[in-house]
Protein backbone atom coordinates (compact mmCIF):
# COMPACT_ATOMS: atom_id res chain seq x y z
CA UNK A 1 -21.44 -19.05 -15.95
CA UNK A 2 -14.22 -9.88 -12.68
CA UNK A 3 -11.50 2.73 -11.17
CA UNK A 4 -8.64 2.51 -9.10
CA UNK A 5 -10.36 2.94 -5.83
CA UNK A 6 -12.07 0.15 -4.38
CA UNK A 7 -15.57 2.07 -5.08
CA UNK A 8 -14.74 2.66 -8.59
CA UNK A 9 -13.96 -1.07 -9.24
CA UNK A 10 -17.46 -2.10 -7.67
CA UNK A 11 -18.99 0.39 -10.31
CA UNK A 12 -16.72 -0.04 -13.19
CA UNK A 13 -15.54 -3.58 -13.38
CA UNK A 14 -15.49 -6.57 -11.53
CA UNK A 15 -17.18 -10.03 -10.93
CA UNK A 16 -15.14 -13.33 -13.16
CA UNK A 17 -16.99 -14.65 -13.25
CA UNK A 18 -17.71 -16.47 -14.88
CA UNK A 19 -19.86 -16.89 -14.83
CA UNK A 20 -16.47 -14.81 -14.37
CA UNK A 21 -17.32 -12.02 -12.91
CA UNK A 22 -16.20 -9.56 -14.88
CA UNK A 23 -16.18 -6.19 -14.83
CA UNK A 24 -18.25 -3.46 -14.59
CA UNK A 25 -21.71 -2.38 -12.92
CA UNK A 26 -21.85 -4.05 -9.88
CA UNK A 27 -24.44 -2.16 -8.64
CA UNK A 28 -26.84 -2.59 -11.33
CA UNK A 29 -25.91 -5.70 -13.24
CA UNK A 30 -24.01 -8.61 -11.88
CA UNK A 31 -21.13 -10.04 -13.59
CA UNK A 32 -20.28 -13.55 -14.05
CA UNK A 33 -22.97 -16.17 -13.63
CA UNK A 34 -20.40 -18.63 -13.92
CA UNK A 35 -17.78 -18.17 -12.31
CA UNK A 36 -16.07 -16.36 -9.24
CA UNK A 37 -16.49 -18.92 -6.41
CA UNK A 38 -16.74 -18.91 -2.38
CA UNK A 39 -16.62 -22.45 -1.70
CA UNK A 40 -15.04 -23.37 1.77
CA UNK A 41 -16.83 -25.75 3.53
CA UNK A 42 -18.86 -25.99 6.41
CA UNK A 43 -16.89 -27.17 9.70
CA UNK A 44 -17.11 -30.76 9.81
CA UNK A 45 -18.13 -31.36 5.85
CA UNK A 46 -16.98 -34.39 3.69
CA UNK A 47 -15.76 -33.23 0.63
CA UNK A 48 -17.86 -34.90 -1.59
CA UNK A 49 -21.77 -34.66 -1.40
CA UNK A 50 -24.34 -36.99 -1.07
CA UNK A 51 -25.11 -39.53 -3.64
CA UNK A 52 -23.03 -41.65 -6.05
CA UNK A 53 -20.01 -40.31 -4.86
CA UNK A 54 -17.89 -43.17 -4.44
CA UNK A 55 -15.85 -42.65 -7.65
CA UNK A 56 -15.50 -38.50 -7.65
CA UNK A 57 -12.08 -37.06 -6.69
CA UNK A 58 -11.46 -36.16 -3.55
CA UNK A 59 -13.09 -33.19 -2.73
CA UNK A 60 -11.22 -31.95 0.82
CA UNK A 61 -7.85 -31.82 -1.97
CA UNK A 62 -7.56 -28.14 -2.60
CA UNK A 63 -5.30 -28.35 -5.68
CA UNK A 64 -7.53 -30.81 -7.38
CA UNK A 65 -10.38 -28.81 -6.60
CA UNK A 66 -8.97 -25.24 -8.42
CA UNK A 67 -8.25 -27.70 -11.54
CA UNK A 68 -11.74 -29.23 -11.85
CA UNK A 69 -12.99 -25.74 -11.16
CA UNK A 70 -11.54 -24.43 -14.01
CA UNK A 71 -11.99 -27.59 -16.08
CA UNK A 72 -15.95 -26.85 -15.18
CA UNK A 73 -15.98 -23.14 -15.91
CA UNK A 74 -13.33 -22.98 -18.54
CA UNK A 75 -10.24 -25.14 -20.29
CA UNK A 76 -6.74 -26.36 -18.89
CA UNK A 77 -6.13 -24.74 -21.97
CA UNK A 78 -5.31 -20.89 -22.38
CA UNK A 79 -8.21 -20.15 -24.52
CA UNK A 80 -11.58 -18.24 -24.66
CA UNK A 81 -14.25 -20.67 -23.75
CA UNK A 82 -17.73 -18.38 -24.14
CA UNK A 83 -20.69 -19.22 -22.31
CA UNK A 84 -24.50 -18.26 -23.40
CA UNK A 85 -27.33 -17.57 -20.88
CA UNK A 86 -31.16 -16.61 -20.57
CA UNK A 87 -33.02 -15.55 -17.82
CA UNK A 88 -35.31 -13.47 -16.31
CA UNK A 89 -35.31 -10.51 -13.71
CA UNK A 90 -38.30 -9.89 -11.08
CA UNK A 91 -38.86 -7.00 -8.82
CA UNK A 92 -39.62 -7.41 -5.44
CA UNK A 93 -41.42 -4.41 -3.32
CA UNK A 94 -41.84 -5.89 -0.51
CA UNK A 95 -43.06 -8.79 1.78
CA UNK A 96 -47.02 -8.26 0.78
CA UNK A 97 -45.89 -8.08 -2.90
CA UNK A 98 -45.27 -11.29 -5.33
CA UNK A 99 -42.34 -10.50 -7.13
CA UNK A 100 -43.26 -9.40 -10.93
CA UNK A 101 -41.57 -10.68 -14.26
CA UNK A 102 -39.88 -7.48 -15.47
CA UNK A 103 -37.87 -7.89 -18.19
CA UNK A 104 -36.03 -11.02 -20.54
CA UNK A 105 -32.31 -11.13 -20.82
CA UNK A 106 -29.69 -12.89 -22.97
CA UNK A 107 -26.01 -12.73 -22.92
CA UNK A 108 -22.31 -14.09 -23.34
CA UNK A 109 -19.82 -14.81 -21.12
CA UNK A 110 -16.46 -15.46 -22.16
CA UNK A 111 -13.53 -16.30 -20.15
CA UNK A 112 -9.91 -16.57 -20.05
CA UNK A 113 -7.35 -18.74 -18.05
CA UNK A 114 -4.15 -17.81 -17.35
CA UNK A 115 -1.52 -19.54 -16.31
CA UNK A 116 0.09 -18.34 -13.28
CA UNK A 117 2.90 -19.71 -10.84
CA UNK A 118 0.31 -20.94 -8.31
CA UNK A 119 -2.48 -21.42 -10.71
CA UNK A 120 -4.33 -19.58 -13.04
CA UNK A 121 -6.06 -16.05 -13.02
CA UNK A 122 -9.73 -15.45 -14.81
CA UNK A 123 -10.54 -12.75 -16.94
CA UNK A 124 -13.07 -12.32 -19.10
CA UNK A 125 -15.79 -10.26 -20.53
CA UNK A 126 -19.82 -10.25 -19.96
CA UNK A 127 -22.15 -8.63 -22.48
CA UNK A 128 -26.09 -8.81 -21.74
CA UNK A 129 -29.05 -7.83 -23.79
CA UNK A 130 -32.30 -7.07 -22.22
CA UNK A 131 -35.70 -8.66 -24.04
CA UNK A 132 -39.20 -7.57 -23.61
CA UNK A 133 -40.96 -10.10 -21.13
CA UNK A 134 -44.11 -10.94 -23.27
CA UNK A 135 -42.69 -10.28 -26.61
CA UNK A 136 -38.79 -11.26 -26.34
CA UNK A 137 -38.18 -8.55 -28.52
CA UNK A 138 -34.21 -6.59 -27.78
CA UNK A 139 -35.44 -3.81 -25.26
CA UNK A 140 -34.46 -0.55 -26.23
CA UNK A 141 -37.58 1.88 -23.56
CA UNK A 142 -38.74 -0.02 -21.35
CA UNK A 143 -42.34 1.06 -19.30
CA UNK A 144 -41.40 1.20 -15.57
CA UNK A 145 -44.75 -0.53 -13.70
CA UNK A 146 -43.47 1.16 -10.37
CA UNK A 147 -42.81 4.81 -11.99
CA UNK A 148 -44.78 5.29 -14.63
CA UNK A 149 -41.69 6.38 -16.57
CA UNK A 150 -40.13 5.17 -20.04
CA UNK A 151 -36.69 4.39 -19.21
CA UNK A 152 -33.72 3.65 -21.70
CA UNK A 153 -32.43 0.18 -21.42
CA UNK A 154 -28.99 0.22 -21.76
CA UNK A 155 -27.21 -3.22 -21.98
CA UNK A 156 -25.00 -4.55 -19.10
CA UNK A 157 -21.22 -4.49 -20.41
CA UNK A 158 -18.67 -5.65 -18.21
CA UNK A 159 -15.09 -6.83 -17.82
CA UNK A 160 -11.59 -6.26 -19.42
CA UNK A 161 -9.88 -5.22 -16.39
CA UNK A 162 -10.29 -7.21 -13.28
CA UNK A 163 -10.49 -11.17 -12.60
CA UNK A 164 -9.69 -13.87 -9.75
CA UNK A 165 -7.07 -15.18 -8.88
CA UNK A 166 -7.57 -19.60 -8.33
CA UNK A 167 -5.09 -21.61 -6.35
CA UNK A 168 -4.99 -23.76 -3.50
CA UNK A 169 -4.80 -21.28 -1.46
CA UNK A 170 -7.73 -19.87 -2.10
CA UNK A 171 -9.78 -17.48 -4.88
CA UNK A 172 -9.71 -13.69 -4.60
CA UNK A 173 -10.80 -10.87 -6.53
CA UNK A 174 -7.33 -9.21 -8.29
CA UNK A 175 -6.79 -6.87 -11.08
CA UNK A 176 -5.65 -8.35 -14.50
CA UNK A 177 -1.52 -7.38 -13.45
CA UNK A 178 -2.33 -10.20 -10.82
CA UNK A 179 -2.03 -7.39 -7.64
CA UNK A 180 -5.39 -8.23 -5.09
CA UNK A 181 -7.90 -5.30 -4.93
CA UNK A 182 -7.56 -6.06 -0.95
CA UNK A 183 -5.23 -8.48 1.33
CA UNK A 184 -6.58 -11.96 -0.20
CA UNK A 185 -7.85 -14.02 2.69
CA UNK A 186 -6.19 -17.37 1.99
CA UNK A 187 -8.70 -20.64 2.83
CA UNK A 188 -7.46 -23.53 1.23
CA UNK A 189 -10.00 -24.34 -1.58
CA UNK A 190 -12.24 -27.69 -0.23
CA UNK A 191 -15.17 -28.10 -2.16
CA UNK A 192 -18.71 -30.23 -1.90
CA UNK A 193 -19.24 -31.71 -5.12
CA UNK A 194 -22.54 -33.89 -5.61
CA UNK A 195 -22.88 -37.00 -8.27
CA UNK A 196 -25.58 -39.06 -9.32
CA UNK A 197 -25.78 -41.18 -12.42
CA UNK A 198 -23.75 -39.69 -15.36
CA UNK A 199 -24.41 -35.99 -13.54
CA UNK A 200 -21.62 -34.32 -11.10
CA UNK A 201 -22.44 -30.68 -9.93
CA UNK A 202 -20.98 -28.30 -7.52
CA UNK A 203 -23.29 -25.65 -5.55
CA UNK A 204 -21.10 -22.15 -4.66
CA UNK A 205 -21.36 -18.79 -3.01
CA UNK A 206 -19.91 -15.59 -5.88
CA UNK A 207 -16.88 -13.93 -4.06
CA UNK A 208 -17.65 -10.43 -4.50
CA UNK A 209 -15.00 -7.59 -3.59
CA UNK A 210 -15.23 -5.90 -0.07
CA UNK A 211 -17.37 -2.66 -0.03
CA UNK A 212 -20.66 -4.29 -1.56
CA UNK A 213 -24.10 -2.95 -1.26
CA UNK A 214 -25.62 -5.46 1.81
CA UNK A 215 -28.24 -6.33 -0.78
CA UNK A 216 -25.94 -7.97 -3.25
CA UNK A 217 -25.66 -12.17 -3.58
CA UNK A 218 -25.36 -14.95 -6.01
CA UNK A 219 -26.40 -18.55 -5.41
CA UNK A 220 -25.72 -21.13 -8.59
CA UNK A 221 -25.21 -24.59 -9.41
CA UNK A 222 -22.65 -25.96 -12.35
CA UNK A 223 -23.64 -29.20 -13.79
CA UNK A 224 -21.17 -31.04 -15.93
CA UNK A 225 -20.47 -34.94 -17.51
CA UNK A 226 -19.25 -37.12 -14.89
CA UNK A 227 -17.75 -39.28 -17.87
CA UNK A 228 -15.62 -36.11 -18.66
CA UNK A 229 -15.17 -35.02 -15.08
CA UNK A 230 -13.45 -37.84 -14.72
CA UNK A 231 -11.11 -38.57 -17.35
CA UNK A 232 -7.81 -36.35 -16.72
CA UNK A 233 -7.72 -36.08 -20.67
CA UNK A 234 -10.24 -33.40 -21.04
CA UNK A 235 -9.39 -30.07 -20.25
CA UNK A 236 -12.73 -28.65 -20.64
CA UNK A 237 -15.85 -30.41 -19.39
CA UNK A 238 -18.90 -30.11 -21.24
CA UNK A 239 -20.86 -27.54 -18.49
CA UNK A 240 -24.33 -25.74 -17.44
CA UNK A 241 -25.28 -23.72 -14.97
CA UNK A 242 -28.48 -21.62 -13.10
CA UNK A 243 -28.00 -19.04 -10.95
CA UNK A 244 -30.05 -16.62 -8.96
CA UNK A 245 -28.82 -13.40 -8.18
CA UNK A 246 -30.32 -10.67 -5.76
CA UNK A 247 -29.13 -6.91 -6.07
CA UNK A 248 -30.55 -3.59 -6.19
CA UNK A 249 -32.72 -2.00 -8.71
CA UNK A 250 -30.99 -1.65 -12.59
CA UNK A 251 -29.07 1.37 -13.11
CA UNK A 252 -31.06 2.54 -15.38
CA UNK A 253 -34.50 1.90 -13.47
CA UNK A 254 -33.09 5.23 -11.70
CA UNK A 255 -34.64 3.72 -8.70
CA UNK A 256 -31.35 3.79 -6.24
CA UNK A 257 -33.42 5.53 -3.00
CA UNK A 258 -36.71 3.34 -3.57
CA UNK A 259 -37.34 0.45 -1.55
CA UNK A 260 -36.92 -3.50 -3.00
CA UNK A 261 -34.83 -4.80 -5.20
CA UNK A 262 -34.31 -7.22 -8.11
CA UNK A 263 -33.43 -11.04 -8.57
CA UNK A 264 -31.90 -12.26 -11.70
CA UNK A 265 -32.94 -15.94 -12.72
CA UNK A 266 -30.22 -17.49 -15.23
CA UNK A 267 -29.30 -20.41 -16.81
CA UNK A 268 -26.89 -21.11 -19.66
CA UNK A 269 -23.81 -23.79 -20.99
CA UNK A 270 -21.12 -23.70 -21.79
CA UNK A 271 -20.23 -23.03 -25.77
CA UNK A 272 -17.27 -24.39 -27.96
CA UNK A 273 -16.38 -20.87 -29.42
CA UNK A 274 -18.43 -17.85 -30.12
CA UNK A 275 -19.99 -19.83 -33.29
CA UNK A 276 -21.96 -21.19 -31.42
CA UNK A 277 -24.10 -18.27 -30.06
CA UNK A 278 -27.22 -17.71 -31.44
CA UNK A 279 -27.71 -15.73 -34.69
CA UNK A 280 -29.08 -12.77 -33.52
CA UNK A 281 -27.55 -12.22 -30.58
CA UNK A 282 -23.73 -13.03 -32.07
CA UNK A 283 -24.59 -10.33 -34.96
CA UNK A 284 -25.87 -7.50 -32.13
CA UNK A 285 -22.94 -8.54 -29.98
CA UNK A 286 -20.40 -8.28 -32.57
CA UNK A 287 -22.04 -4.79 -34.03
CA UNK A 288 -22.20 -3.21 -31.12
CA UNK A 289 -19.54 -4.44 -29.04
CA UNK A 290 -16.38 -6.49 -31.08
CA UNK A 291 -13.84 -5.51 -28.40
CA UNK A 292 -15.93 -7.96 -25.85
CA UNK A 293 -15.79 -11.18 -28.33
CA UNK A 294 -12.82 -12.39 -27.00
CA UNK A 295 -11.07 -12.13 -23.50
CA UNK A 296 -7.14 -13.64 -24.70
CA UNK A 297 -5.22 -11.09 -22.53
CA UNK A 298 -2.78 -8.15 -23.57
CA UNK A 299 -0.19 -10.54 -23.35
CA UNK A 300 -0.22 -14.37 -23.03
């Protein structure tokens, strides 16, 4: 499909994120596949891609762009809209190395928009389950091919008390009170959005908090119904994403001072509510962590 110093957030919680970014572990797990955007564009850029793009909004319009945003990661409505993803994760050594499948993973994202004077403010929660690559067993040791070692998988839990901030002015990182973990650099939202057939999609940069390890990015693409897109009646377009994420070694690879690095490969869409998630995963999720099945704030 976002800890009260700066350091603390990027290890506790952060990233809406959607997707949301949410929360927690930044520098072992990212947060948010889809959400938490970048999205200025280029000097000189239309605001609509290439393609059929004659009958998509206009995409230099920064408040129409922070509604279809959130129409594409979430609802108009204040609501939890969950998302459900798979994916892989691949280690990467170094240049005379081809990365190597590690591990499987599978997880929810669920998010939650606010409404706020300006616009609205994402929070959310992110809980992901690691799978054994051949098998796609849950992971619970997992055989390091690098150490030799048996290391305890621990899933990646995040969010709960940081989101973004969306407006025309711009998307920033903020906790959930609304205050900006740093001075929000305003850039009025323009977006490229691309359209062909009965397809629109939207390629982004993740905003990510100042402070970041240099090794630490997220590339993805949301996909959605141009049907739905563009009738102003629905307030939450039928979605999909894939991402790819690059980041240090997992946490608990205990591989921090060892050279390379991982990229996560996910994909997922958007759900109607948390029925929707597969069986097994729902029943693990809601076992293990019940506090993370909804992200409806403290107070609405």
């Amino acid at each position: 499909m976002v800890t009260t110093t700066r350091r603390g957030a990027l290890r506790h919680g952060l990233a809406a994120s959607a997707a949301l970014t949410l929360g927690g572990g930044f520098a072992s797990e990212p947060g948010g596949f889809a959400a938490g955007w970048a999205g200025e564009l280029p000097a000189g850029a239309a605001g609509v891609g290439k393609g059929d793009a004659s009958v998509l909004p206009d995409g230099s319009d920064p408040a129409a762009n922070v509604r279809n945003i959130v129409r594409m990661q979430g609802s108009l409505r204040e609501r939890d809209v969950p998302w459900w993803f798979t994916g892989v994760i691949f280690g990467v050594r170094g240049e005379a190395e081809t990365p190597r499948p590690l591990v499987r993973f599978e997880g929810m994202e669920i998010y939650w928009f606010k409404h706020i004077a300006d616009g609205f403010m994402l929070g959310g929660h992110t809980v992901t389950f690691f799978r054994d690559y051949e098998s796609g067993e849950f992971l619970r040791e997992f055989r390091n091919p690098y150490t030799g070692r048996v290391d305890q998988v621990k899933p990646a839990v995040q969010g709960g008390n940081l989101g973004f901030s969306y407006s025309p002015r711009g998307i920033w990182p903020v906790r959930l009170s609304g205050e900006p973990l740093s001075p929000p650099v305003e850039k009025p939202l323009r977006l490229q959005w691309h359209s062909l057939g009965n397809h629109v999609w939207l390629q982004h940069q993740t905003v990510y908090p100042p402070g970041m390890p240099a090794m630490h990015g997220q590339r993805q693409t949301l996909f959605g119904s141009r049907a739905e897109f563009l009738d102003p009646r629905v307030d939450a377009i039928s979605s999909s994403f894939s991402s790819t994420v690059f980041m240090g070694w997992l946490k608990w690879m205990d591989m921090k001072d060892e050279p390379g690095h991982v990229i996560w490969h996910a994909s997922g869409v958007k759900l109607r509510d948390i029925g929707e998630l597969p069986r097994e995963y729902r029943e693990r999720a809601e076992r293990e962590y019940p506090d993370r099945m909804s992200a409806r704030p403290t107070s609405t």
